[in-house]
N, C-alpha and C. Protein backbone atom coordinates (compact mmCIF):
# COMPACT_ATOMS: atom_id res chain seq x y z
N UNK A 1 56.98 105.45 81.63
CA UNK A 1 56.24 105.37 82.88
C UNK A 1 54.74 105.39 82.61
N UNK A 2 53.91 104.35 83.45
CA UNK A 2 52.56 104.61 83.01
C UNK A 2 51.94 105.99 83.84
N UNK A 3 50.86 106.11 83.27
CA UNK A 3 49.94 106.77 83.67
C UNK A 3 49.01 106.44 84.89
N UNK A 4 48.58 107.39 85.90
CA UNK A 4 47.25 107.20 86.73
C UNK A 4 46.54 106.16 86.10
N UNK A 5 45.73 106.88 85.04
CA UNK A 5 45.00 105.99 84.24
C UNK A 5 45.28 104.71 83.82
N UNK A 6 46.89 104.25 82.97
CA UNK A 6 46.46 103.05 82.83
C UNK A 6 46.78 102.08 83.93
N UNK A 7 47.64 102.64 85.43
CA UNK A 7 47.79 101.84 86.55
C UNK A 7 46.36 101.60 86.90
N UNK A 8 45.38 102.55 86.97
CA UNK A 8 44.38 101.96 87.92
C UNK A 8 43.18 101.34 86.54
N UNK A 9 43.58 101.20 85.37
CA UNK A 9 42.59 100.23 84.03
C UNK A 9 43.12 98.77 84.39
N UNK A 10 44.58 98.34 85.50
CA UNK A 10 45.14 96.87 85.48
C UNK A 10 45.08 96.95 86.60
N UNK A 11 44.02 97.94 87.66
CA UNK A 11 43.21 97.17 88.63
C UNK A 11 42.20 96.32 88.92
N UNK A 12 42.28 95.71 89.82
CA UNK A 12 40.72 95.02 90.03
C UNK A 12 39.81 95.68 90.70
N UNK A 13 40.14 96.57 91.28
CA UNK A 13 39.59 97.65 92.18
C UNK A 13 40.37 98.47 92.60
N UNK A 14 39.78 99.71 92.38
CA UNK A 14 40.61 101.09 92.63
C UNK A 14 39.72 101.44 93.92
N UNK A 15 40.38 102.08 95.01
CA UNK A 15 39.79 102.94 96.00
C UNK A 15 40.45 104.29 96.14
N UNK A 16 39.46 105.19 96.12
CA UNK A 16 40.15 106.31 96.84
C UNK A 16 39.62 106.93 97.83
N UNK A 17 41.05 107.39 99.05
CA UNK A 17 40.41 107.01 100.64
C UNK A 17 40.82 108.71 100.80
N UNK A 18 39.79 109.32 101.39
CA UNK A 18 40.07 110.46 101.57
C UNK A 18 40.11 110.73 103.73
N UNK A 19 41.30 111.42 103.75
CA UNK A 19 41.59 111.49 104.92
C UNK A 19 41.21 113.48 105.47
N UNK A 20 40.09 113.35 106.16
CA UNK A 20 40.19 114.49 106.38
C UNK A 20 39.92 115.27 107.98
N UNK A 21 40.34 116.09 107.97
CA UNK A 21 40.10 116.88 109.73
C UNK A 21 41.24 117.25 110.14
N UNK A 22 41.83 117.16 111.27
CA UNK A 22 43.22 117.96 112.37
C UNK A 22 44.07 117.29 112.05
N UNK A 23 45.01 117.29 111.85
CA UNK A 23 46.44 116.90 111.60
C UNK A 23 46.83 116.56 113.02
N UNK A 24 46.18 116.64 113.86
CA UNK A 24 46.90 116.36 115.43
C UNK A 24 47.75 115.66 115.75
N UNK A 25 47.38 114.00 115.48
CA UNK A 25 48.24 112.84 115.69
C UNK A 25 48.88 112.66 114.24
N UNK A 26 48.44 112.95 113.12
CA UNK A 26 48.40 112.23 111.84
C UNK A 26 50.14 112.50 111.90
N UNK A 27 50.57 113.07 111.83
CA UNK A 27 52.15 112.93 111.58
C UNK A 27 53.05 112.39 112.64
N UNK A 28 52.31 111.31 113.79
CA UNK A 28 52.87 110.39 114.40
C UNK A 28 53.25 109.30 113.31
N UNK A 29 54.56 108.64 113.49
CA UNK A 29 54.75 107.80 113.00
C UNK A 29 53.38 106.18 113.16
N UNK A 30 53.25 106.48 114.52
CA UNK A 30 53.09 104.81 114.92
C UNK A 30 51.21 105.02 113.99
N UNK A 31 50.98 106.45 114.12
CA UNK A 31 49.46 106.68 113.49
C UNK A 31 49.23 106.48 111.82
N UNK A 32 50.32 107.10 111.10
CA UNK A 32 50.17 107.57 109.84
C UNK A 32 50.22 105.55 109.50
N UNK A 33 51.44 104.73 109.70
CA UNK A 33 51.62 103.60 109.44
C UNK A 33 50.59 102.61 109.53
N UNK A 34 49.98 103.15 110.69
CA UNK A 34 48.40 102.28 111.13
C UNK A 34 47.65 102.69 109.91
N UNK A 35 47.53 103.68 109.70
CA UNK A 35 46.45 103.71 108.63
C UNK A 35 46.91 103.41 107.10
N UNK A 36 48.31 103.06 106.81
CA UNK A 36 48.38 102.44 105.32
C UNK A 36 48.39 101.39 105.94
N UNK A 37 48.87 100.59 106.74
CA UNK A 37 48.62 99.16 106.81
C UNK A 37 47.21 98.81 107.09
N UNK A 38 46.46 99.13 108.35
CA UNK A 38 45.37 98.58 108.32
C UNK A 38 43.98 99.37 107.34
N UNK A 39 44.16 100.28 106.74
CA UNK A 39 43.36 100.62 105.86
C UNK A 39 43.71 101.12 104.61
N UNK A 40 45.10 101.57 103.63
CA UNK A 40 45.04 101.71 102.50
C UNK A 40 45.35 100.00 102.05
N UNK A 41 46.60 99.66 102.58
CA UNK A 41 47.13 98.01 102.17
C UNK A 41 45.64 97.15 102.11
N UNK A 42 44.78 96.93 102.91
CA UNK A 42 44.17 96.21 103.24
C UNK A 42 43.03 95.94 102.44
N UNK A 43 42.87 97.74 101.87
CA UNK A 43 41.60 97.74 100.82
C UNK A 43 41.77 97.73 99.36
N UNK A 44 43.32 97.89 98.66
CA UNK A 44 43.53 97.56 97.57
C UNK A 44 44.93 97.37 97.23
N UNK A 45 45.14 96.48 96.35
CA UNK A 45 47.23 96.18 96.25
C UNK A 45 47.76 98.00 95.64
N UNK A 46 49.31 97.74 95.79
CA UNK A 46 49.51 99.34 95.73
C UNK A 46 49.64 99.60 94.59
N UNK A 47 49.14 101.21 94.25
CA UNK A 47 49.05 101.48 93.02
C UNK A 47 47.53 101.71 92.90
N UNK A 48 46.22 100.90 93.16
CA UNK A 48 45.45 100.48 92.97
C UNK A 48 44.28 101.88 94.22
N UNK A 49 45.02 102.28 95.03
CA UNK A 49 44.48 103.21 95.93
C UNK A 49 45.11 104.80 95.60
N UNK A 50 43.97 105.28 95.76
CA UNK A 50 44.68 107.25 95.69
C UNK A 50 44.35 107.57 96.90
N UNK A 51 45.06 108.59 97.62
CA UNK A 51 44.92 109.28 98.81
C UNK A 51 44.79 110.03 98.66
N UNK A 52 43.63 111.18 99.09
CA UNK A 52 43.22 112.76 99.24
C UNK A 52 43.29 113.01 100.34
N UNK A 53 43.76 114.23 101.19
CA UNK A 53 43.69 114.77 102.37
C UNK A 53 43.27 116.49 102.26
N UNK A 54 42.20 116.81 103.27
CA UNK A 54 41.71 117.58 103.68
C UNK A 54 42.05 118.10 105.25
N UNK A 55 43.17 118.61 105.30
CA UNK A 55 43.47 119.01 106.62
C UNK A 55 43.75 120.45 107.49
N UNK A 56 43.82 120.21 108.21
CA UNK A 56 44.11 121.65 109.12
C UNK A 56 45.43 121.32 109.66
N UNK A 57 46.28 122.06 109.76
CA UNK A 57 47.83 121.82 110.27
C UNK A 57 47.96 122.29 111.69
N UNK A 58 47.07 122.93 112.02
CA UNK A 58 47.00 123.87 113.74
C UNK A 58 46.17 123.79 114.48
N UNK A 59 46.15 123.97 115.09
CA UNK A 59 45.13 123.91 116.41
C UNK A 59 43.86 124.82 116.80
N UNK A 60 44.66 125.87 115.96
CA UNK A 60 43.79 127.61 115.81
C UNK A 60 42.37 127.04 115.51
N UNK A 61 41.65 126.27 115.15
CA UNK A 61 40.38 126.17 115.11
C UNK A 61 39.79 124.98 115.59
N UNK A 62 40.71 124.48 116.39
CA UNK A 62 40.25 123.22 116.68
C UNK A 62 39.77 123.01 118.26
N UNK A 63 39.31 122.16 119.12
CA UNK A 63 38.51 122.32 120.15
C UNK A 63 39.87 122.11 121.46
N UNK A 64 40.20 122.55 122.19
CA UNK A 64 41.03 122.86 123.15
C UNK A 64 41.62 121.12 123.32
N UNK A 65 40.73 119.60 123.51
CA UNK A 65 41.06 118.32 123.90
C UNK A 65 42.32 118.48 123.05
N UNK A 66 42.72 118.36 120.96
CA UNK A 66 44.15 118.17 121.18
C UNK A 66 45.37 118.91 121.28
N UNK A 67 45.38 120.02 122.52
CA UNK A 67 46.38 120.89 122.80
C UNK A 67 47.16 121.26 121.57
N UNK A 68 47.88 122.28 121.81
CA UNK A 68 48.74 123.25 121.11
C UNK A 68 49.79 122.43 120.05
N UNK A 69 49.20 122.89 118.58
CA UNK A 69 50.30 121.78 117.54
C UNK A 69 49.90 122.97 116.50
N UNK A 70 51.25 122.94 115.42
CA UNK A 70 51.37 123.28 114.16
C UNK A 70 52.24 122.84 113.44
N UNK A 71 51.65 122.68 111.95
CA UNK A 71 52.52 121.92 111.49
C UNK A 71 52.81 122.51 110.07
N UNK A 72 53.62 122.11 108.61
CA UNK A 72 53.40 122.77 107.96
C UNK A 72 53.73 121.88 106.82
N UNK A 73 53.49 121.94 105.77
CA UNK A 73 53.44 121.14 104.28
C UNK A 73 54.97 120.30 104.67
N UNK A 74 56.03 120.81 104.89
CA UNK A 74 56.97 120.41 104.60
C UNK A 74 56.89 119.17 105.42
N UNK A 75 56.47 119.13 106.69
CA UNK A 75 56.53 118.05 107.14
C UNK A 75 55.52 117.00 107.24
N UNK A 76 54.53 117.37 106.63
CA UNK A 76 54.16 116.13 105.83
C UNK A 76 54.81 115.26 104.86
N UNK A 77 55.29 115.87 104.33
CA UNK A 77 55.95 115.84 103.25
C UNK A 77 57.46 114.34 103.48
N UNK A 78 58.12 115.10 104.53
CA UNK A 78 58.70 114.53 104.97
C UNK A 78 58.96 113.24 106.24
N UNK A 79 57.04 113.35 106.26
CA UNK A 79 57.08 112.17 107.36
C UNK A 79 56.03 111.54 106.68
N UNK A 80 54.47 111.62 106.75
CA UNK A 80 53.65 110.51 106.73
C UNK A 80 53.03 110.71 105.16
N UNK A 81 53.78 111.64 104.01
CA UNK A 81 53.35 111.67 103.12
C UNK A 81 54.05 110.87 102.11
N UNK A 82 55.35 110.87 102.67
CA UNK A 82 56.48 109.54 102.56
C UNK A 82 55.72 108.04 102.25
N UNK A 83 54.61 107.71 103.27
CA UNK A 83 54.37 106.62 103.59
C UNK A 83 52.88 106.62 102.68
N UNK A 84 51.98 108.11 102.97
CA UNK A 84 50.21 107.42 102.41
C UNK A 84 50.98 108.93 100.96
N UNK A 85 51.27 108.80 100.15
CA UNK A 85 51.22 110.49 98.93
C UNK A 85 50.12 110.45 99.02
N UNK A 86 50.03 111.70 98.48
CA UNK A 86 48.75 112.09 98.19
C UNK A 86 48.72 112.40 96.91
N UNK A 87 47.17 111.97 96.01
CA UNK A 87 46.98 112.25 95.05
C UNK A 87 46.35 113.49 94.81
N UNK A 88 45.90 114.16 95.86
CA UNK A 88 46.09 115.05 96.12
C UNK A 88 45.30 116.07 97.46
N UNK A 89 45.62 116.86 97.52
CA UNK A 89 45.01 117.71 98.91
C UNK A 89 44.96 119.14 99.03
N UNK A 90 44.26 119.52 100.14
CA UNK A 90 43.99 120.82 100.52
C UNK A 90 44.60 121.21 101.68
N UNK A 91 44.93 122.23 102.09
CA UNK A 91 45.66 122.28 103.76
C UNK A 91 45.34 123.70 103.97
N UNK A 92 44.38 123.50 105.68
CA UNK A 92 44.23 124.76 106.13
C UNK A 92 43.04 125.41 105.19
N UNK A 93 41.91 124.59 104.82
CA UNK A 93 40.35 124.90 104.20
C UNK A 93 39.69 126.20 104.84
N UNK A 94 39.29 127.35 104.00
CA UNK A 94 38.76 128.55 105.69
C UNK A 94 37.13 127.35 105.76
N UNK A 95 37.01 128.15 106.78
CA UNK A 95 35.96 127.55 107.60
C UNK A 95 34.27 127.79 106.42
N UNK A 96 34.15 126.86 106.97
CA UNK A 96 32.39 126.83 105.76
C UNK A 96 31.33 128.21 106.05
N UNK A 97 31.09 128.96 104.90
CA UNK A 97 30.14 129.95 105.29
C UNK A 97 28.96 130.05 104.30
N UNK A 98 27.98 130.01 104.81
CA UNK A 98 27.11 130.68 104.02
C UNK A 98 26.54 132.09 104.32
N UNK A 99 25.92 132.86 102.88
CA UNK A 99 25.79 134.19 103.07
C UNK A 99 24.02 134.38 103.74
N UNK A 100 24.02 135.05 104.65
CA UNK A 100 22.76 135.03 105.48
C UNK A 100 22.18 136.69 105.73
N UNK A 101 21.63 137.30 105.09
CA UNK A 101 21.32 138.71 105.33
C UNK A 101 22.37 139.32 105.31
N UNK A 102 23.27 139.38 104.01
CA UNK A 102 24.91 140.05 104.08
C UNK A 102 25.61 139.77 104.68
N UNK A 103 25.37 138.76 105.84
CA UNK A 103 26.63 138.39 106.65
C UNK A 103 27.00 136.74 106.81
N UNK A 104 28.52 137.02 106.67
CA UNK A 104 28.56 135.09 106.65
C UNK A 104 29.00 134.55 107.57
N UNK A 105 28.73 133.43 107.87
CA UNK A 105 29.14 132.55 109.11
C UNK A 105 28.62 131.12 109.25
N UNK A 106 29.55 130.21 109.36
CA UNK A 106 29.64 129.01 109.56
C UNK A 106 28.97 128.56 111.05
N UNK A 107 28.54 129.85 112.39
CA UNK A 107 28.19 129.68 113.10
C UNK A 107 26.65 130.26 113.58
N UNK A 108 25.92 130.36 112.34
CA UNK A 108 24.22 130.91 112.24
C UNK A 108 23.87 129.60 112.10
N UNK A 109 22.74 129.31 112.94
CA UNK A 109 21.79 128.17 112.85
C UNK A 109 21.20 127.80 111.50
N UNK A 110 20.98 128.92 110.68
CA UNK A 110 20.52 128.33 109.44
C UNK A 110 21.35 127.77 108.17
N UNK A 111 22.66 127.33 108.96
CA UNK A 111 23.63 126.80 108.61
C UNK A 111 23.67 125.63 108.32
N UNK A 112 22.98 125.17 109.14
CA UNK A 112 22.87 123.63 109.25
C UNK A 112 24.18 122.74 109.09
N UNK A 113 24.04 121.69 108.40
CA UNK A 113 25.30 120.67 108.27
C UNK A 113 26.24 121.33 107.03
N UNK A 114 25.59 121.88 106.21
CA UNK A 114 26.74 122.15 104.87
C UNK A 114 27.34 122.94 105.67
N UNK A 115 27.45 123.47 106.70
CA UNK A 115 28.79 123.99 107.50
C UNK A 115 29.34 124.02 108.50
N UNK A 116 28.79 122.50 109.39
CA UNK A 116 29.71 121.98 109.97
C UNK A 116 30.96 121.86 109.30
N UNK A 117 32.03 121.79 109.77
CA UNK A 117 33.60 122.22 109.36
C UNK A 117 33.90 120.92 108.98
N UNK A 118 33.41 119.44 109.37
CA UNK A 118 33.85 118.21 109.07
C UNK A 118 33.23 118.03 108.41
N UNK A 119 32.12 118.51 108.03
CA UNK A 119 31.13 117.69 106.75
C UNK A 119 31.74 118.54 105.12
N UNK A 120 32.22 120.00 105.72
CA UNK A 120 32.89 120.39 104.73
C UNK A 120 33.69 120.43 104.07
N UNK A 121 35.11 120.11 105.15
CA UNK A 121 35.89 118.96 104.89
C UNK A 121 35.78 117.58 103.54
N UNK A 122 35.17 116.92 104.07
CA UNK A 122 34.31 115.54 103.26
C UNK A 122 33.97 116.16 101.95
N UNK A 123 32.90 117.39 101.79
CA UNK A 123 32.70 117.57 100.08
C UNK A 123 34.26 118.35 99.58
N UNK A 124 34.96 119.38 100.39
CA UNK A 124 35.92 119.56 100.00
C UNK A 124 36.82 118.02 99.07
N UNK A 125 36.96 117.19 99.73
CA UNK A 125 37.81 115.84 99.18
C UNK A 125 37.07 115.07 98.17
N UNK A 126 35.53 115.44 98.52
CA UNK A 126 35.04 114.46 97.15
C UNK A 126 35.52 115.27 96.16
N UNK A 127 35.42 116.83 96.20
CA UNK A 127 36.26 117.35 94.56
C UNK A 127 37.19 117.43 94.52
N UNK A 128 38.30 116.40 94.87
CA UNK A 128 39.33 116.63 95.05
C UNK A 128 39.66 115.12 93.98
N UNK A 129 38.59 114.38 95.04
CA UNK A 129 38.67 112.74 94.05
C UNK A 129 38.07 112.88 92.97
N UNK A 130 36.70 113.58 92.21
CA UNK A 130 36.44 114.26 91.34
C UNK A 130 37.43 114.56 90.07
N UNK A 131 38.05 116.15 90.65
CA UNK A 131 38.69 116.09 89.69
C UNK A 131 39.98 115.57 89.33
N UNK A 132 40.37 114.31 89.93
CA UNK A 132 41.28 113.60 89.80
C UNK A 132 40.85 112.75 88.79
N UNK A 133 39.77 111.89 89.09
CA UNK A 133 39.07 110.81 87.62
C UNK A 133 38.50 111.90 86.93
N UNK A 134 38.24 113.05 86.63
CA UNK A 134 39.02 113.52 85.28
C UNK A 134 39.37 113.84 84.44
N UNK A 135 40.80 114.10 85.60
CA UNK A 135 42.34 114.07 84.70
C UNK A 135 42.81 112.74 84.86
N UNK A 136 42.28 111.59 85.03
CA UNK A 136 43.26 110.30 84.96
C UNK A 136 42.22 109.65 83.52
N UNK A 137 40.97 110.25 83.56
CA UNK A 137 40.20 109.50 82.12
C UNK A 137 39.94 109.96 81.05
């Protein structure tokens, strides 16, 4: 069996698409399918793409619009991870803090963006694609 490495050396282009934020819809069928067809298929033949996910499985921190959901590894697993794997992921990230006069919080103004929860998200997955190239080089 080959390797990460030499599948994506007999690419023409490798992408890796990192999916990150609420799990809300993502384990709809008609959602998870939309996004390998119109965006992993579309941006490289298979093999040729890695998937990272950065997600939250619950609702517990999320803003009241997508009502009451939890979910848990297994069923990813068994529904839309089936369809996009992951090369790899995080689930359920705690929330971004920095330390501010002994006390931490993701919700002090001098917080700025490194802890908005979605931007943290995002560097969470770049080291995720990180240390994936590597262990594939």
């Amino acid at each position: 069996a080959e390797n990460d490495s030499q599948v994506l050396a007999a690419c023409e282009v490798s992408v890796a698409h990192c999916i990150v934020g609420t799990a809300r819809t993502f384990l709809q069928p008609s959602v998870h399918r939309s996004i390998a067809r119109g965006l992993v298929r579309a941006a490289a033949p298979p093999g040729c793409s890695k998937l990272f996910f950065v997600l939250d499985l619950s609702s517990k921190g999320d803003s009241p619009k997508g009502g009451d959901f939890q979910y848990d590894e297994h069923q990813l697993w068994e529904g839309a991870w089936r369809q996009l794997p992951p090369a790899g992921y995080w689930l359920d990230p705690p929330l971004p803090a920095i330390e501010i006069e002994g006390r931490s919080s993701y919700l002090n103004p001098w917080c700025l963006y490194q802890c908005v929860p979605m931007f943290d998200k995002n560097r969470l997955c770049l080291g995720l694609v990180e240390e994936f190239e590597k262990q594939a080089h």
